[in-house]
Protein backbone atom coordinates (compact mmCIF):
# COMPACT_ATOMS: atom_id res chain seq x y z
CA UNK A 1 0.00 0.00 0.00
CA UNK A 2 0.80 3.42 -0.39
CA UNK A 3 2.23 4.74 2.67
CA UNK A 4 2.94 8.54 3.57
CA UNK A 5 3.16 10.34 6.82
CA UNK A 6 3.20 13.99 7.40
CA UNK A 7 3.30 16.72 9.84
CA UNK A 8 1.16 18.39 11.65
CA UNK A 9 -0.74 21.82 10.64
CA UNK A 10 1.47 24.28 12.78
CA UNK A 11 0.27 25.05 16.19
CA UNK A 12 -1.37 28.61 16.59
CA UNK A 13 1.35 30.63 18.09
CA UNK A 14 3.35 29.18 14.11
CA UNK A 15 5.66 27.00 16.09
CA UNK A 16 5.99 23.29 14.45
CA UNK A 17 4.39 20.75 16.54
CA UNK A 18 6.55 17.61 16.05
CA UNK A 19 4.88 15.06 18.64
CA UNK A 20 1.62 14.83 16.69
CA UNK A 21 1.31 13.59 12.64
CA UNK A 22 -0.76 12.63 10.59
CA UNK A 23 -0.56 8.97 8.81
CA UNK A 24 -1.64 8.08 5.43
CA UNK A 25 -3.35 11.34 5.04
CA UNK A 26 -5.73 10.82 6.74
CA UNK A 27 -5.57 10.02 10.55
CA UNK A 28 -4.58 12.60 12.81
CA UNK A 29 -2.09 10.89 15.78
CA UNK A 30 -1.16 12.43 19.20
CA UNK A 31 1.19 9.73 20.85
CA UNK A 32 1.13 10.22 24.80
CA UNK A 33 4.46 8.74 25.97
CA UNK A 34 3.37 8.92 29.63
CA UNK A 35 2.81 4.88 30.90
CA UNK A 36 2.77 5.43 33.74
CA UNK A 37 -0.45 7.55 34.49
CA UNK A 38 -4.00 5.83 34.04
CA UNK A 39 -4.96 8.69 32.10
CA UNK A 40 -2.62 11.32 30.19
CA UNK A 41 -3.93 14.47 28.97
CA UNK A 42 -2.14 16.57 26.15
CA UNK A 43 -2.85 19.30 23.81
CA UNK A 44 -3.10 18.56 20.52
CA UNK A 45 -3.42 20.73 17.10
CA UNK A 46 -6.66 19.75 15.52
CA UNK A 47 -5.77 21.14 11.63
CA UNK A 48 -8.63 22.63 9.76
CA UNK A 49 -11.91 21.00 8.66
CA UNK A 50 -13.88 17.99 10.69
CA UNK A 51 -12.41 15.30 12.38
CA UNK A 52 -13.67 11.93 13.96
CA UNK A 53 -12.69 10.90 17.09
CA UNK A 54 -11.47 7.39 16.43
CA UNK A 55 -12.15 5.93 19.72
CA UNK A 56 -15.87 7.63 20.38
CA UNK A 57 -16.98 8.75 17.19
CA UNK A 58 -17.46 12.59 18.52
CA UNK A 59 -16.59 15.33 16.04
CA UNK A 60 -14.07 18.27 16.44
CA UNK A 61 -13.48 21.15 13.80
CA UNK A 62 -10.25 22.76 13.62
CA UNK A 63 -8.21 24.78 13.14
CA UNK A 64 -7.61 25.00 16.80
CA UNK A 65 -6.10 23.31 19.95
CA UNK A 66 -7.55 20.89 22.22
CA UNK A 67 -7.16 18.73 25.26
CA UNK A 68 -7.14 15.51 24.86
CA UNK A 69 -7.38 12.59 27.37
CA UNK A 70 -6.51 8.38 27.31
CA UNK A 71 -5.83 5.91 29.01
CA UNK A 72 -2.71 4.70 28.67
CA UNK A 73 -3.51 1.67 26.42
CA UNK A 74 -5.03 3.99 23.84
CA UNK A 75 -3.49 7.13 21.58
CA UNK A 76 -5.40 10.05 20.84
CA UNK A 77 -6.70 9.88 17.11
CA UNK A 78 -9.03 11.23 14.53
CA UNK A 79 -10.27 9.97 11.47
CA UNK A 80 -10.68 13.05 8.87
CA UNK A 81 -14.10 13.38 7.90
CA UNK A 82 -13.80 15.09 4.75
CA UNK A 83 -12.86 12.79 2.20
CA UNK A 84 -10.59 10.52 4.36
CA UNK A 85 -9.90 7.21 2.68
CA UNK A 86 -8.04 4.27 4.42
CA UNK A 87 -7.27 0.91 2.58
CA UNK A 88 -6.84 -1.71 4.92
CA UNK A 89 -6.54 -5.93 5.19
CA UNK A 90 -9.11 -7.96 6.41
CA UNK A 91 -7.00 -9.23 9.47
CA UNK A 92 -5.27 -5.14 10.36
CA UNK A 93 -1.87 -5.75 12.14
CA UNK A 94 -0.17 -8.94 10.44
CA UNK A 95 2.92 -8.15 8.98
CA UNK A 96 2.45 -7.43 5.10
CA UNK A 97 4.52 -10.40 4.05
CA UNK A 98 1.77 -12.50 5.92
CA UNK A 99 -1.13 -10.69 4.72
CA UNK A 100 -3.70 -11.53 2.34
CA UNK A 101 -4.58 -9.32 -0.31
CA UNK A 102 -7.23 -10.83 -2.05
CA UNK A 103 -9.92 -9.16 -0.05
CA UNK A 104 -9.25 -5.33 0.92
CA UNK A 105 -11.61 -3.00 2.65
CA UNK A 106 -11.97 0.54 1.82
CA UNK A 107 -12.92 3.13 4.99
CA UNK A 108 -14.31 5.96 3.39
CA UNK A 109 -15.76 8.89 4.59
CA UNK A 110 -17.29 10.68 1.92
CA UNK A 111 -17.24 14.66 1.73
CA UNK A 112 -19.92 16.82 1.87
CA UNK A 113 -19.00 19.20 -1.07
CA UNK A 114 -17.61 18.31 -4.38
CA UNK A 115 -14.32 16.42 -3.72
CA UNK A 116 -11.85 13.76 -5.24
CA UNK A 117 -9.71 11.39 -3.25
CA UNK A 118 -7.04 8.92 -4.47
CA UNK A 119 -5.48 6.24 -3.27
CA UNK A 120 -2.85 3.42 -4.61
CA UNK A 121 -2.51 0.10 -3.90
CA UNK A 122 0.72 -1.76 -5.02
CA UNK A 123 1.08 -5.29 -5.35
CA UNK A 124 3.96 -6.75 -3.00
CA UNK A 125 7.74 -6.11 -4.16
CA UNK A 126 6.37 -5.39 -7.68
CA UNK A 127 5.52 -2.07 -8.90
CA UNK A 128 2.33 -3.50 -10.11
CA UNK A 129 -0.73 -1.08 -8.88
CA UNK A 130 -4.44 -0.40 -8.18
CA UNK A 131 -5.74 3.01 -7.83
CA UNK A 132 -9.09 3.76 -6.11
CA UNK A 133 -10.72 7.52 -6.37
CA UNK A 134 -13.58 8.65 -4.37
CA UNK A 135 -15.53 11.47 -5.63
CA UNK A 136 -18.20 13.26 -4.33
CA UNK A 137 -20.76 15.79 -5.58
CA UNK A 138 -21.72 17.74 -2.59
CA UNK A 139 -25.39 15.99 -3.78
CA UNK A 140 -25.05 13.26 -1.74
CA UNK A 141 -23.53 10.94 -4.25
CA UNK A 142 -20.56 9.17 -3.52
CA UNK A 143 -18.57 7.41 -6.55
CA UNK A 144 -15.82 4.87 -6.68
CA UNK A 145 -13.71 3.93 -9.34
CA UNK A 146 -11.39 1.05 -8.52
CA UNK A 147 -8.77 0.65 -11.60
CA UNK A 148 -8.21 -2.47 -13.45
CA UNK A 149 -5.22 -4.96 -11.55
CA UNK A 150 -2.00 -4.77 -13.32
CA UNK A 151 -0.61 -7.67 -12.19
CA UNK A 152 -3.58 -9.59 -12.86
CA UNK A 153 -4.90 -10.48 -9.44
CA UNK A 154 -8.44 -11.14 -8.53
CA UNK A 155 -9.51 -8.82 -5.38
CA UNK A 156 -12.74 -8.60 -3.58
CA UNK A 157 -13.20 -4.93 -1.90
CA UNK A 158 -15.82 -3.91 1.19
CA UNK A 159 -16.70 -0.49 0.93
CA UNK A 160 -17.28 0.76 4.28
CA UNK A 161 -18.64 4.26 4.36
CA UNK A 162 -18.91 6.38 7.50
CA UNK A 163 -22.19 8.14 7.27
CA UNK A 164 -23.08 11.45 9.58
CA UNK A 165 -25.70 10.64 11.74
CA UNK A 166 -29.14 10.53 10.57
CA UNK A 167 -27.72 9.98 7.44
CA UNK A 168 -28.25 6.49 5.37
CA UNK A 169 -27.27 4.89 1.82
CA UNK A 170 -30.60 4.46 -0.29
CA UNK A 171 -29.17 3.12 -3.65
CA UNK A 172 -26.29 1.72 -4.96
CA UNK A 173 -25.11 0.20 -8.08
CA UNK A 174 -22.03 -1.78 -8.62
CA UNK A 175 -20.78 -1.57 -12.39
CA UNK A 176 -23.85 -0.07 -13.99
CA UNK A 177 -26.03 -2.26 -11.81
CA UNK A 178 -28.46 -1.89 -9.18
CA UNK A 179 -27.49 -3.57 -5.66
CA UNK A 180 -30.57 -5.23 -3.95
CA UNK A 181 -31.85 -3.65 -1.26
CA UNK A 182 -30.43 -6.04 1.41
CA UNK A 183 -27.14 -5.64 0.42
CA UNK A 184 -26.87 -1.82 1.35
CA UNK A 185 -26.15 -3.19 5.45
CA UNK A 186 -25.77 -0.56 7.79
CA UNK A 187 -24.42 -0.93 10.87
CA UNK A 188 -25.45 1.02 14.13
CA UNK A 189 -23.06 3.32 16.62
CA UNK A 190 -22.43 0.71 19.24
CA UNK A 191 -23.81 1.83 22.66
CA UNK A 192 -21.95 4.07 25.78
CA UNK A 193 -20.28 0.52 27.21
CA UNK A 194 -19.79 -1.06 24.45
CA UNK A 195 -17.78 1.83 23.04
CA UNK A 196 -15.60 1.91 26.04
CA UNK A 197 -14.86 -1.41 26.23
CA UNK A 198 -15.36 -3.52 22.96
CA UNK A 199 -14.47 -0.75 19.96
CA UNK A 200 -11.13 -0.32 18.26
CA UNK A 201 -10.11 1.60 15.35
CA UNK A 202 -9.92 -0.04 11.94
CA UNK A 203 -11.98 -3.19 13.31
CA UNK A 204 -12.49 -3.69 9.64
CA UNK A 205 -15.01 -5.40 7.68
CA UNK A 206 -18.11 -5.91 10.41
CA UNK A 207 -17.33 -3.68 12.46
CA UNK A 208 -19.59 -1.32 14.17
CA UNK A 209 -18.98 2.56 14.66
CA UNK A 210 -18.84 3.71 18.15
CA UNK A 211 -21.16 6.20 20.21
CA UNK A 212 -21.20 9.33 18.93
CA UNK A 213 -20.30 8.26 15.23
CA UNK A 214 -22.91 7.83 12.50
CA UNK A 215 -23.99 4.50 10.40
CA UNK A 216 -21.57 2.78 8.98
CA UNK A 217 -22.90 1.38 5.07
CA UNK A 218 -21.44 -1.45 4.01
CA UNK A 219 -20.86 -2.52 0.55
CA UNK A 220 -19.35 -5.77 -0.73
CA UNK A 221 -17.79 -5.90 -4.06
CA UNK A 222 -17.08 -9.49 -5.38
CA UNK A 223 -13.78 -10.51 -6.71
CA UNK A 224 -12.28 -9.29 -9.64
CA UNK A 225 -9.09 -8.82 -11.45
CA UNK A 226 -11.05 -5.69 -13.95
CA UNK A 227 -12.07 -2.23 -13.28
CA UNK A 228 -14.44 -1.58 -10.77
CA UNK A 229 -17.28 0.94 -10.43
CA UNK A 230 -19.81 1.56 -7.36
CA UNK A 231 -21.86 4.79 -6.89
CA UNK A 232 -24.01 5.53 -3.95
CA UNK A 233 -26.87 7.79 -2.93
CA UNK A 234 -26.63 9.04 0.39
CA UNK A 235 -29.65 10.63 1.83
CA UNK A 236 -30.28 12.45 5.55
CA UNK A 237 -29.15 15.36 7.07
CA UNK A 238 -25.57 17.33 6.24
């Protein structure tokens, strides 16, 4: 996969803020280094536009600083909100020698206003790739294109997008064609406990959003080697 870390916006006084990043583009980190503590509390630069709090699903808008508090098991993180687009395996963690490819899931969350988002995957030690673009209208339609595979492999994909609340996917078509009705799945914000003690970021295909998060709609893709289409209608309040 396509890997790429960067710094954080600068903090508000213009000094650089180099114990915070943000990975892949798309998910703000805030390491805490203090073990010892049950909970550590740090400031953290939120940069501007929305962003998901990855372990309760509440939203913060920057630009601006904020406190943040974990225990010491967890990291502060946010998912960005506005057109953030994560490829990930089916079993997150194993080493990428170990993993298997041949089902990948996609966690989108699609923008509210017109916007495009790319990602690449590349097949292992080859320079062999597969680009995915998100595009959105500001309508409420979501598009994916998922390019052919150059090096010939057949993938299945799960589309997981992360809906604001109230918000739910209503149609979808997959290549040109409609998707039955009881494939559009959504899954439901997990409750108060079961936030706090079952949820983890990237959980992956299945996996439920936590409290204060919207629906989740889930898509499934079948394998494939060609190019890949999917378009959704997403319908609810902005």
């Amino acid at each position: 996969m396509c890997t790429r870390c960067c710094p954080a916006e600068h903090a508000k006084d213009g000094a650089s803020n180099s114990t915070q990043y943000i990975f892949l583009d798309d998910t703000l980190v805030a390491p805490i280094w203090d073990s010892t503590a049950n909970t550590t509390t740090r400031s953290v630069w939120v940069p501007p536009g929305d962003w998901e709090d990855a372990w309760d699903g509440s939203t913060v808008s920057g630009p601006k600083m904020v406190e943040a508090s974990q225990p010491y098991e967890k990291q502060p993180m946010w998912h960005k909100k506005s057109g953030g687009l994560t490829v990930i395996t089916d079993e997150p963690g194993l080493r990428i020698d170990d993993q298997d490819w041949s089902s990948l899931t996609l966690e989108a969350f699609p923008a509210q206003v017109a916007q495009t988002t790319q990602r690449s995957v590349f097949a292992l030690k080859t320079e062999a790739r597969q680009d995915i673009t998100m595009t959105t209208d500001g309508n409420g339609n979501a598009h994916f294109d998922i390019s052919e595979s150059e090096d010939g492999a057949e993938r299945a994909w799960v589309v997981r997008l992360h809906l604001l609340p109230n918000q739910r996917a209503t149609m979808a078509t997959i290549d040109e064609e409609e998707m039955s009705a009881e494939s559009l799945v959504h899954l439901a914000p997990l409750s108060a406990e079961q936030t706090s003690t079952a949820h983890f970021p990237f959980g992956g295909a299945g996996a439920h959003p936590p409290q204060h998060a919207g629906h989740v709609a889930e898509l499934r893709l079948p394998s494939a080697a060609h190019a890949r289409t999917l378009s959704v209608t997403i319908t609810g309040s902005n």
